[in-house]
PDB file of N, CA and C in Angstrom:
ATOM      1  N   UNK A   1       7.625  11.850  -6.996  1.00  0.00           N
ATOM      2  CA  UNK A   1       6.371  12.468  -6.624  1.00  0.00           C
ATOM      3  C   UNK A   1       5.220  11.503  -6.924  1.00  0.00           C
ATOM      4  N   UNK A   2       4.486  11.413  -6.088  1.00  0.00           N
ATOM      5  CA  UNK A   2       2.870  10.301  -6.475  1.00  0.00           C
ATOM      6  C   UNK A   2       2.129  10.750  -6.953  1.00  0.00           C
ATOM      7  N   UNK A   3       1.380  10.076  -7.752  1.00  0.00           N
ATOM      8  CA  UNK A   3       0.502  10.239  -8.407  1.00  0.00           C
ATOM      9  C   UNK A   3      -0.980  10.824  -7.833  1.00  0.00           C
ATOM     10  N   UNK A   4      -1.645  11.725  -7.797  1.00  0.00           N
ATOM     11  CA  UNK A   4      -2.704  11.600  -6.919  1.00  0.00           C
ATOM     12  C   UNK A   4      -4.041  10.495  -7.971  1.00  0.00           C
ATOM     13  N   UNK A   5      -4.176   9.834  -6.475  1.00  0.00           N
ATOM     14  CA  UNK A   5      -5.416   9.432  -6.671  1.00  0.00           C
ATOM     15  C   UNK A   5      -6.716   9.913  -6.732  1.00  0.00           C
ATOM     16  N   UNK A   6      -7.823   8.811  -7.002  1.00  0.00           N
ATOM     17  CA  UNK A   6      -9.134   9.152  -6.840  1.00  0.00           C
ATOM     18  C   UNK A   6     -10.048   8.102  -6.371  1.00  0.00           C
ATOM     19  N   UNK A   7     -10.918   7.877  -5.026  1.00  0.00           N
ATOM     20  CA  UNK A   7     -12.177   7.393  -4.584  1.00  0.00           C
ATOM     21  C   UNK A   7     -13.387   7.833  -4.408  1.00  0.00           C
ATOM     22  N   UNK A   8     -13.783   6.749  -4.760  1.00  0.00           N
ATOM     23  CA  UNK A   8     -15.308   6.901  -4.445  1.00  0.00           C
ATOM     24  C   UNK A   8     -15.203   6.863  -2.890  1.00  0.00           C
ATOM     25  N   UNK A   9     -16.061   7.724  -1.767  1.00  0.00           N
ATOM     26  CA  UNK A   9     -16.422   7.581  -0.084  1.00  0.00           C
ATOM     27  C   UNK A   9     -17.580   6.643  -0.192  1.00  0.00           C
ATOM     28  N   UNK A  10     -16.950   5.794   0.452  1.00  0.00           N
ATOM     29  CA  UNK A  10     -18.150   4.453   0.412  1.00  0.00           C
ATOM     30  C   UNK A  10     -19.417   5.230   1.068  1.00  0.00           C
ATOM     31  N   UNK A  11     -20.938   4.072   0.632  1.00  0.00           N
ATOM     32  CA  UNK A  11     -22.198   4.795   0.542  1.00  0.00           C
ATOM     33  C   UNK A  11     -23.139   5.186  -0.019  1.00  0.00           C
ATOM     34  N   UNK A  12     -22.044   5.498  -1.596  1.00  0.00           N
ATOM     35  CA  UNK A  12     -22.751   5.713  -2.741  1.00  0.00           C
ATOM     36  C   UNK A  12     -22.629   4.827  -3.774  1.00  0.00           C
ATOM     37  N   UNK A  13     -24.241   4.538  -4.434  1.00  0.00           N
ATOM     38  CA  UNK A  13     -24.115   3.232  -5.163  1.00  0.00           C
ATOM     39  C   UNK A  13     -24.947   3.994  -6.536  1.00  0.00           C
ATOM     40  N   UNK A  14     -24.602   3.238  -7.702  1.00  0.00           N
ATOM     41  CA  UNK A  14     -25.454   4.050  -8.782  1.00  0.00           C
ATOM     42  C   UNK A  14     -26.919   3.006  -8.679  1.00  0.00           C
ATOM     43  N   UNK A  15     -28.072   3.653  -8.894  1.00  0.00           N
ATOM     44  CA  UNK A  15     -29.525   3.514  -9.173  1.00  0.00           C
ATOM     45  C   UNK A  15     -30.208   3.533 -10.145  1.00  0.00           C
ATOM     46  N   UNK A  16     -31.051   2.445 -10.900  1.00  0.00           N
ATOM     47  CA  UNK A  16     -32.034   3.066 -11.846  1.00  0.00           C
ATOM     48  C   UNK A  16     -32.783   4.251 -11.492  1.00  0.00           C
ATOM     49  N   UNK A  17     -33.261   4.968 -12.276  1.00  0.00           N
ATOM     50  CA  UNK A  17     -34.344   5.721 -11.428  1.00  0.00           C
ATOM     51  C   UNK A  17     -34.538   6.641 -12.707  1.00  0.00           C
ATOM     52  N   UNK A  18     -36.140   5.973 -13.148  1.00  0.00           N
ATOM     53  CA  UNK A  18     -36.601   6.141 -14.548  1.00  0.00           C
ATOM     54  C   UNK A  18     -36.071   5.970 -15.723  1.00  0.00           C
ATOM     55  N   UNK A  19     -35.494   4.861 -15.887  1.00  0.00           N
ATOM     56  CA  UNK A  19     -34.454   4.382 -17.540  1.00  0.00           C
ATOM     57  C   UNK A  19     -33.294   5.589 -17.088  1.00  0.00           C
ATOM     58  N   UNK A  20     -32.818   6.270 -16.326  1.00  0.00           N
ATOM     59  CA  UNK A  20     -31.799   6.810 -15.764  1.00  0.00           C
ATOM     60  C   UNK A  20     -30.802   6.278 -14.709  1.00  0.00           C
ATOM     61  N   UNK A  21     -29.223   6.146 -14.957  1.00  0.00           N
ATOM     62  CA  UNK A  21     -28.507   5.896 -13.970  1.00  0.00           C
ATOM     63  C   UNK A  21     -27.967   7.215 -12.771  1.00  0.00           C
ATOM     64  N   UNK A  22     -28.303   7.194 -11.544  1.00  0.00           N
ATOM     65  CA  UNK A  22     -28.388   7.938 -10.890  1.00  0.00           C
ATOM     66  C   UNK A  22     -27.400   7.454  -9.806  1.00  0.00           C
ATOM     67  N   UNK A  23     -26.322   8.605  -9.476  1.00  0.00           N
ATOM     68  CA  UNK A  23     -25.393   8.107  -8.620  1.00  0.00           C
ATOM     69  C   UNK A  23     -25.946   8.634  -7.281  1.00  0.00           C
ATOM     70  N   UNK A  24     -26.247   8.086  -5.906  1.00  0.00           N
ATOM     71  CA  UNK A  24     -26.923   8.863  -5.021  1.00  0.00           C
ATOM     72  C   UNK A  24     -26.156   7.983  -3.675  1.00  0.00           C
ATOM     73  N   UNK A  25     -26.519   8.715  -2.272  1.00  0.00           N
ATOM     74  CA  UNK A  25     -26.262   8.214  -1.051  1.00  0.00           C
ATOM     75  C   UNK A  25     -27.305   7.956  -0.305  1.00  0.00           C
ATOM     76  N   UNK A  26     -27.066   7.136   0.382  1.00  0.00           N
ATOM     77  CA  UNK A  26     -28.107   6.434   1.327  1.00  0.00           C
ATOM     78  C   UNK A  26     -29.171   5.448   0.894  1.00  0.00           C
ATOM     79  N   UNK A  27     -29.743   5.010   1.580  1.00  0.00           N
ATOM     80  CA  UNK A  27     -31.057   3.663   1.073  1.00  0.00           C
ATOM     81  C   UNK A  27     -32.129   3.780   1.329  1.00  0.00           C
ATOM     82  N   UNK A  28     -33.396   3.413   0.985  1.00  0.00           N
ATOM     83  CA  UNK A  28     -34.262   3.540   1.226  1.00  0.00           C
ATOM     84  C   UNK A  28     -35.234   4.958   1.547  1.00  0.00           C
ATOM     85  N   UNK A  29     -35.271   5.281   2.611  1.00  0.00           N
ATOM     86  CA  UNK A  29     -35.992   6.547   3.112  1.00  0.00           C
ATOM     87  C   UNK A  29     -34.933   7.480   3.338  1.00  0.00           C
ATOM     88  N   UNK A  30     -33.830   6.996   3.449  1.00  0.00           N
ATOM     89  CA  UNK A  30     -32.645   7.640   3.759  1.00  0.00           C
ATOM     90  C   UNK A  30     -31.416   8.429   2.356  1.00  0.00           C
ATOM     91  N   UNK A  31     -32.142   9.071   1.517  1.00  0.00           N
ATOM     92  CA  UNK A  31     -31.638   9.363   0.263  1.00  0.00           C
ATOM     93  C   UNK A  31     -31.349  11.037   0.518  1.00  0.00           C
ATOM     94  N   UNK A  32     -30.223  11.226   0.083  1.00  0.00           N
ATOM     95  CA  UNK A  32     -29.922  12.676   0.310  1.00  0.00           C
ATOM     96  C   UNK A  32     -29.826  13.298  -1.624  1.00  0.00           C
ATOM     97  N   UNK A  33     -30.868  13.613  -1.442  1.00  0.00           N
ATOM     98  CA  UNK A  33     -31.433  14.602  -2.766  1.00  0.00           C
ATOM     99  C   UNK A  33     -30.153  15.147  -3.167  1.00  0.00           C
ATOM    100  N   UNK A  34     -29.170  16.027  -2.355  1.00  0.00           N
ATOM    101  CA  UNK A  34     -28.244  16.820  -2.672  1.00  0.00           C
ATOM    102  C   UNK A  34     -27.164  16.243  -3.055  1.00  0.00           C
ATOM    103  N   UNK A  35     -27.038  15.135  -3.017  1.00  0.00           N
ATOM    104  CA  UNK A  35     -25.823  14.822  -3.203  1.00  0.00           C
ATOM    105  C   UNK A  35     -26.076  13.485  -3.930  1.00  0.00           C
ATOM    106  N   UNK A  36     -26.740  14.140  -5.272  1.00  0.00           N
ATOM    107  CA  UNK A  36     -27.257  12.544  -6.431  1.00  0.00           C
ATOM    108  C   UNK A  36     -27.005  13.325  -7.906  1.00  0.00           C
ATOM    109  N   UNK A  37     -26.869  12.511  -8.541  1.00  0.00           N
ATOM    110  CA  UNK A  37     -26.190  12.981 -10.066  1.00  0.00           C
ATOM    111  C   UNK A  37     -26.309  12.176 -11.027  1.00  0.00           C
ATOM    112  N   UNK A  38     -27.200  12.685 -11.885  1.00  0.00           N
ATOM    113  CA  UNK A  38     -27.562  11.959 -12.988  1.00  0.00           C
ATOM    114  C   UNK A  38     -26.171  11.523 -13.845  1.00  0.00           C
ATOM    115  N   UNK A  39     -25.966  10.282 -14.574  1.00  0.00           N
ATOM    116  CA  UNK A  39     -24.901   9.861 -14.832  1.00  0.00           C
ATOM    117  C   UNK A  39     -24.690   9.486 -16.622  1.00  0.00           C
ATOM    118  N   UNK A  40     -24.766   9.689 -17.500  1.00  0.00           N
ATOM    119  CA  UNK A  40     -24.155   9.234 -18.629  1.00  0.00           C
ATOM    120  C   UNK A  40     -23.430   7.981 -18.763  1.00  0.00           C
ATOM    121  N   UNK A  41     -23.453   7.176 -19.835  1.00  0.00           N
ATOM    122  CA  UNK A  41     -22.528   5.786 -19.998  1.00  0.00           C
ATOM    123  C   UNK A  41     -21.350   6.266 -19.346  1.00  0.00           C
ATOM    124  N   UNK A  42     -20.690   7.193 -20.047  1.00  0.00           N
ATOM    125  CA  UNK A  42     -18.875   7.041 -20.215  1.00  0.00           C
ATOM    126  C   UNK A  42     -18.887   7.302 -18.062  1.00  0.00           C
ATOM    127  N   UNK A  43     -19.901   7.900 -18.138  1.00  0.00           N
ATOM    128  CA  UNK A  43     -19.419   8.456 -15.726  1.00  0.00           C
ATOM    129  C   UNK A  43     -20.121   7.664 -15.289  1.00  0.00           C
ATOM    130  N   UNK A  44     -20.872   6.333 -15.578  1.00  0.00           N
ATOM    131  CA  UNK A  44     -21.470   5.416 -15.030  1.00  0.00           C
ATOM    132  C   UNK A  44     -19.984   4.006 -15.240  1.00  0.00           C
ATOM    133  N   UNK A  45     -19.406   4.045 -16.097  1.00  0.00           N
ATOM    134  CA  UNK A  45     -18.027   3.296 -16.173  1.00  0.00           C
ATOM    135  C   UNK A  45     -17.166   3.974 -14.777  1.00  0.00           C
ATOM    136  N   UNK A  46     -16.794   5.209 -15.285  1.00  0.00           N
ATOM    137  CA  UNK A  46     -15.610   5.864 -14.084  1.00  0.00           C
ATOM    138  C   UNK A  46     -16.316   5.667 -12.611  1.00  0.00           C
ATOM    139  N   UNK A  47     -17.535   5.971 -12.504  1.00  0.00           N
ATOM    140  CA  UNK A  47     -17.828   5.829 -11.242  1.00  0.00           C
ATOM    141  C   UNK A  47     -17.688   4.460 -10.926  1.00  0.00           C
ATOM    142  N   UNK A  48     -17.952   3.413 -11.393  1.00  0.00           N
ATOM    143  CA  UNK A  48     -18.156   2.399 -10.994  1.00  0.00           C
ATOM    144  C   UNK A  48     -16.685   1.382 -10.826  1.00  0.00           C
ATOM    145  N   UNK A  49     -15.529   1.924 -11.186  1.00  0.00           N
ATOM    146  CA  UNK A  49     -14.001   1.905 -11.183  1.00  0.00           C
ATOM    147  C   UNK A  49     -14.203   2.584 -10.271  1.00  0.00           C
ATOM    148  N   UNK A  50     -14.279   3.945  -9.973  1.00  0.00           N
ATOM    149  CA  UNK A  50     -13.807   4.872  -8.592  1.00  0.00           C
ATOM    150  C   UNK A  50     -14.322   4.421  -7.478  1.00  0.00           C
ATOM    151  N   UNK A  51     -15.565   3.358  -7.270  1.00  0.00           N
ATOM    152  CA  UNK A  51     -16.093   2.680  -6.398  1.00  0.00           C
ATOM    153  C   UNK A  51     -15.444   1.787  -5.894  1.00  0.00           C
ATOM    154  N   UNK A  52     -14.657   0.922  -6.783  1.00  0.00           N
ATOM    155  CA  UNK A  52     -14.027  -0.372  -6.304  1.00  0.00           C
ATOM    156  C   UNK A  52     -12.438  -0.445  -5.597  1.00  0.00           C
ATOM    157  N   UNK A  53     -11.716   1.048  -6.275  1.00  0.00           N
ATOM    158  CA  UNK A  53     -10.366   1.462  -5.737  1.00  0.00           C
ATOM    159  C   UNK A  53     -10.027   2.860  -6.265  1.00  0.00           C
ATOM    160  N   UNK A  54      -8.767   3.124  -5.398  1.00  0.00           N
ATOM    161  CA  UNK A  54      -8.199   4.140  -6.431  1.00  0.00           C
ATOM    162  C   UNK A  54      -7.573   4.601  -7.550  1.00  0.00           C
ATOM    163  N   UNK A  55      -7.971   5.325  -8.160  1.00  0.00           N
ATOM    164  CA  UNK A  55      -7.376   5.043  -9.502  1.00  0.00           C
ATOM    165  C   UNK A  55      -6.537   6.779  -9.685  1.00  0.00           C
ATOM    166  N   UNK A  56      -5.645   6.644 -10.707  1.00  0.00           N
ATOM    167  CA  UNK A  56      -5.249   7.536 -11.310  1.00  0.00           C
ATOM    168  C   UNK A  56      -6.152   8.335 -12.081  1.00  0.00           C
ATOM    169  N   UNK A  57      -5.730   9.786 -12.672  1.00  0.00           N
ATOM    170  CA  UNK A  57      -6.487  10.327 -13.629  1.00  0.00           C
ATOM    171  C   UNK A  57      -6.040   9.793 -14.875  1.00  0.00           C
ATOM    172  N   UNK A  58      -4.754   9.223 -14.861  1.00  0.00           N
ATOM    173  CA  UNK A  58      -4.166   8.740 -16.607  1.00  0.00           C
ATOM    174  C   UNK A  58      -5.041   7.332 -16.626  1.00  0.00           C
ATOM    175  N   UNK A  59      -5.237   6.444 -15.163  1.00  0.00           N
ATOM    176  CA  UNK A  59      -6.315   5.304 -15.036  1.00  0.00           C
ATOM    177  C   UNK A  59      -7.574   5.426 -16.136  1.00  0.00           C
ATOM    178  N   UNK A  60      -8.423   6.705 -15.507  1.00  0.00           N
ATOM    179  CA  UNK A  60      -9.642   7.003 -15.541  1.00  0.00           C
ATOM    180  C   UNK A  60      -9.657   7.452 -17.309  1.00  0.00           C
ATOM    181  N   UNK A  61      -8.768   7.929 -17.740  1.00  0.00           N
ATOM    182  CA  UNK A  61      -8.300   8.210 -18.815  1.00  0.00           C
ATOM    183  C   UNK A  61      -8.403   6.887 -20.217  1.00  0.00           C
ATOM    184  N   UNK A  62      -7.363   6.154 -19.646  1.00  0.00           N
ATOM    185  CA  UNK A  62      -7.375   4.893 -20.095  1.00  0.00           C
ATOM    186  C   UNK A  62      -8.200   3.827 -20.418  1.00  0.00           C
ATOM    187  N   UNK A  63      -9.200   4.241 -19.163  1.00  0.00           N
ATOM    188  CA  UNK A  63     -10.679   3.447 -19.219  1.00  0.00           C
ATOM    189  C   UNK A  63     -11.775   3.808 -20.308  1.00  0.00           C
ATOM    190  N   UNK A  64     -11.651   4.940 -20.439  1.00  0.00           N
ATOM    191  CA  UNK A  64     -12.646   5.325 -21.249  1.00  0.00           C
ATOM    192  C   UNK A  64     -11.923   5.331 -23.015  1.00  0.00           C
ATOM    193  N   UNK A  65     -10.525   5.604 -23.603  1.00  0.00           N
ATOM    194  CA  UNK A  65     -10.250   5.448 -24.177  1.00  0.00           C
ATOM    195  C   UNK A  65     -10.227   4.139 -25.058  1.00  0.00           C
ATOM    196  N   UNK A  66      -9.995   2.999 -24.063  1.00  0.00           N
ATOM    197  CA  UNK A  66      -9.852   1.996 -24.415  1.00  0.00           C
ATOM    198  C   UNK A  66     -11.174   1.132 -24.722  1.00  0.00           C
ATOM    199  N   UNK A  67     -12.316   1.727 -24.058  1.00  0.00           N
ATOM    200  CA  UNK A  67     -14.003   1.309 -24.108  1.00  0.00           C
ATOM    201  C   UNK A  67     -14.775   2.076 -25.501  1.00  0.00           C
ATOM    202  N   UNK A  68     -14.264   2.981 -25.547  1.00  0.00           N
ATOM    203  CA  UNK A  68     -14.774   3.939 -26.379  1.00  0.00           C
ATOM    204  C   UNK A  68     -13.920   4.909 -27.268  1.00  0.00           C
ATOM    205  N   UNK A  69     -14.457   5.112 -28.692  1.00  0.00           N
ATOM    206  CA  UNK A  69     -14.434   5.327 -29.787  1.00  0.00           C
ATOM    207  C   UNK A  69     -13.680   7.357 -29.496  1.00  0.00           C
ATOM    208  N   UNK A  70     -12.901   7.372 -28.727  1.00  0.00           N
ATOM    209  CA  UNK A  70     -13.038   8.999 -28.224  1.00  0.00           C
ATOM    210  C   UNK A  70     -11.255   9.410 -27.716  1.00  0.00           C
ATOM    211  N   UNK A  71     -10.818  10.562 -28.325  1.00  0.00           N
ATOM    212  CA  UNK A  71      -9.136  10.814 -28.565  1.00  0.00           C
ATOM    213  C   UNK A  71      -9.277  11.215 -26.830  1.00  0.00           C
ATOM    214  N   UNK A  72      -8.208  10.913 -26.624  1.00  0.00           N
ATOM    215  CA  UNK A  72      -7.171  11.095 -25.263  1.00  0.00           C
ATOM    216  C   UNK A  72      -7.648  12.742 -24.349  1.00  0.00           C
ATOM    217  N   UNK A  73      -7.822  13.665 -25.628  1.00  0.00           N
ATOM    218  CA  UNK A  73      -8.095  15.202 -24.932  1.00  0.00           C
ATOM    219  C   UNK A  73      -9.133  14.849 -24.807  1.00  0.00           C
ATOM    220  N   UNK A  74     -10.358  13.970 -25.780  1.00  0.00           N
ATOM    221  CA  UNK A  74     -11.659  13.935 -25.260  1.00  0.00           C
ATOM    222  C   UNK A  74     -12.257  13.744 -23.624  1.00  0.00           C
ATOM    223  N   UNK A  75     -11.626  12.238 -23.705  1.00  0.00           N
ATOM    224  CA  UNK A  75     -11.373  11.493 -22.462  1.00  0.00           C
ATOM    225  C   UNK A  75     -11.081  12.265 -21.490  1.00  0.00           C
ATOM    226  N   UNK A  76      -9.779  12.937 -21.205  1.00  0.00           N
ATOM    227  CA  UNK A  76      -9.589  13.537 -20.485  1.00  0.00           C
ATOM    228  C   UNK A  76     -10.531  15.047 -20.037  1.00  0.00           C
ATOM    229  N   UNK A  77     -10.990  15.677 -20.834  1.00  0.00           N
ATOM    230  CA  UNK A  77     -12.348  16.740 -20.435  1.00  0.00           C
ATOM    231  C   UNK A  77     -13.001  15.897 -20.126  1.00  0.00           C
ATOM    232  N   UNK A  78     -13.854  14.612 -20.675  1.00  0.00           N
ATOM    233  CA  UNK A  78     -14.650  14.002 -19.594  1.00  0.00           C
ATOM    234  C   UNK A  78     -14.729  13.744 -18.487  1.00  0.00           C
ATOM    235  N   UNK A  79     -13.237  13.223 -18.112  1.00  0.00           N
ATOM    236  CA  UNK A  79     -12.942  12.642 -17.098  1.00  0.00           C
ATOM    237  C   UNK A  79     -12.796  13.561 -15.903  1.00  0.00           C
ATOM    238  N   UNK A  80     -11.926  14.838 -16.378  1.00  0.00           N
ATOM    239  CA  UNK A  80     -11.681  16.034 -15.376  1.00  0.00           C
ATOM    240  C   UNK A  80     -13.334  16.882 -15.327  1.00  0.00           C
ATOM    241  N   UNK A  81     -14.558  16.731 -16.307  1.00  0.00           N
ATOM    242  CA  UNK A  81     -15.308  17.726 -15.780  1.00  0.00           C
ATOM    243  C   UNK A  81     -16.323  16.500 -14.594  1.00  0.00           C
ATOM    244  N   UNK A  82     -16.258  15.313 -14.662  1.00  0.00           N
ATOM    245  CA  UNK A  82     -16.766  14.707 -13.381  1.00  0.00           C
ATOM    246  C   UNK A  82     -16.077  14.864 -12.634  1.00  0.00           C
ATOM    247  N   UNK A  83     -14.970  14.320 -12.578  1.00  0.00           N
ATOM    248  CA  UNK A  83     -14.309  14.460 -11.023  1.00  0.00           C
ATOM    249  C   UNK A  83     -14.343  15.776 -10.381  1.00  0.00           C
ATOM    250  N   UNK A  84     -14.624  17.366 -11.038  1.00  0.00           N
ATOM    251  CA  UNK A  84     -14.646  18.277 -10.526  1.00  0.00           C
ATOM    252  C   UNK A  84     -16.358  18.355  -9.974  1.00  0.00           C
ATOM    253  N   UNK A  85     -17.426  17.639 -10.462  1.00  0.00           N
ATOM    254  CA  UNK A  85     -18.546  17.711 -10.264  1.00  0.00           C
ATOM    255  C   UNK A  85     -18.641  16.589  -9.014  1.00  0.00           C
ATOM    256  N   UNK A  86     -17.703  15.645  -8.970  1.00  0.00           N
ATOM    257  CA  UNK A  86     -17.858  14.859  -7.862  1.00  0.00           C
ATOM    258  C   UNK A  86     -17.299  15.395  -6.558  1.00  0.00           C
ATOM    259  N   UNK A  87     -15.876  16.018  -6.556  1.00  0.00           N
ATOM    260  CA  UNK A  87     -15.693  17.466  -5.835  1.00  0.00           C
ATOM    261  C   UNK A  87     -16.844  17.711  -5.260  1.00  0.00           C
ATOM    262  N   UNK A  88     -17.553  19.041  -5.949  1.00  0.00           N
ATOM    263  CA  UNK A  88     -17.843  19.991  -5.269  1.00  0.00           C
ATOM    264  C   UNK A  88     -19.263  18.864  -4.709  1.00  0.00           C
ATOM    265  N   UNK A  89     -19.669  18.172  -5.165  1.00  0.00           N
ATOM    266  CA  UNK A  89     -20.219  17.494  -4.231  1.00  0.00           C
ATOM    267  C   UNK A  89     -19.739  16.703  -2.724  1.00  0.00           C
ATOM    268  N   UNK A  90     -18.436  16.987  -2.639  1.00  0.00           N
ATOM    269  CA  UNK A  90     -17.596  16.124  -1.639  1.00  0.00           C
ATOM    270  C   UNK A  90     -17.900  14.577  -1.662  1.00  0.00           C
ATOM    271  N   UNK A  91     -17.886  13.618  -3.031  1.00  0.00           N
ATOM    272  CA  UNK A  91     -18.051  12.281  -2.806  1.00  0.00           C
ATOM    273  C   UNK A  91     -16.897  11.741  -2.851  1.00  0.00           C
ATOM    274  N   UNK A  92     -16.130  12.477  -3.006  1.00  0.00           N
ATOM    275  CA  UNK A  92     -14.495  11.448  -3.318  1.00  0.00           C
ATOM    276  C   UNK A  92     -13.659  11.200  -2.103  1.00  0.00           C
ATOM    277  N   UNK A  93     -12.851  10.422  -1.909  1.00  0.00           N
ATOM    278  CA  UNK A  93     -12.131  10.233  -0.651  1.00  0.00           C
ATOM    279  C   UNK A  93     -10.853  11.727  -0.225  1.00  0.00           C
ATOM    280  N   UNK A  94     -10.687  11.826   0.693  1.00  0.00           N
ATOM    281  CA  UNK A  94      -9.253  12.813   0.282  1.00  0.00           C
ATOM    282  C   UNK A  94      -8.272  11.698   0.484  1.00  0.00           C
TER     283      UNK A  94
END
């Protein structure tokens, strides 16, 4: 059985925007309000991995464990309450 993956849908790039990292779509005049998300260190790492390929959730897991000071169940609620927030935004690939 495979593993399911996870992508970023190309488009979306993270942004300063006020000493804030802001994950958003489109450029310039072309910014869709609805579909932007203020980002924290540890989901400014995952996003920026979920941007470049697909990764596993034990991946996304791993990444943050291994960067940061934080047990495996931690990691993992981190990791599963973005990807469900990146969901219901529909930014991820199917």
């Amino acid at each position: 059985m495979m593993e399911i993956t996870y992508k970023l849908k190309s488009g979306y790039q993270i942004q300063d925007v006020a000493n804030e990292k802001v994950l958003m779509v489109g450029m310039g005049n072309h910014i869709n309000l609805s579909k932007m998300i203020i980002l924290n260190e540890t989901a400014t790492v995952l996003i920026d991995l979920l941007s470049k390929k697909a990764v596993t959730l034990n991946q996304l897991i791993e990444c943050l464990t291994s960067q940061y000071n934080v047990t495996r169940a931690q990691a993992q609620a981190d990791v599963e309450q973005l990807l469900n927030q990146l969901d219901e935004l529909r930014v991820l690939q199917d």
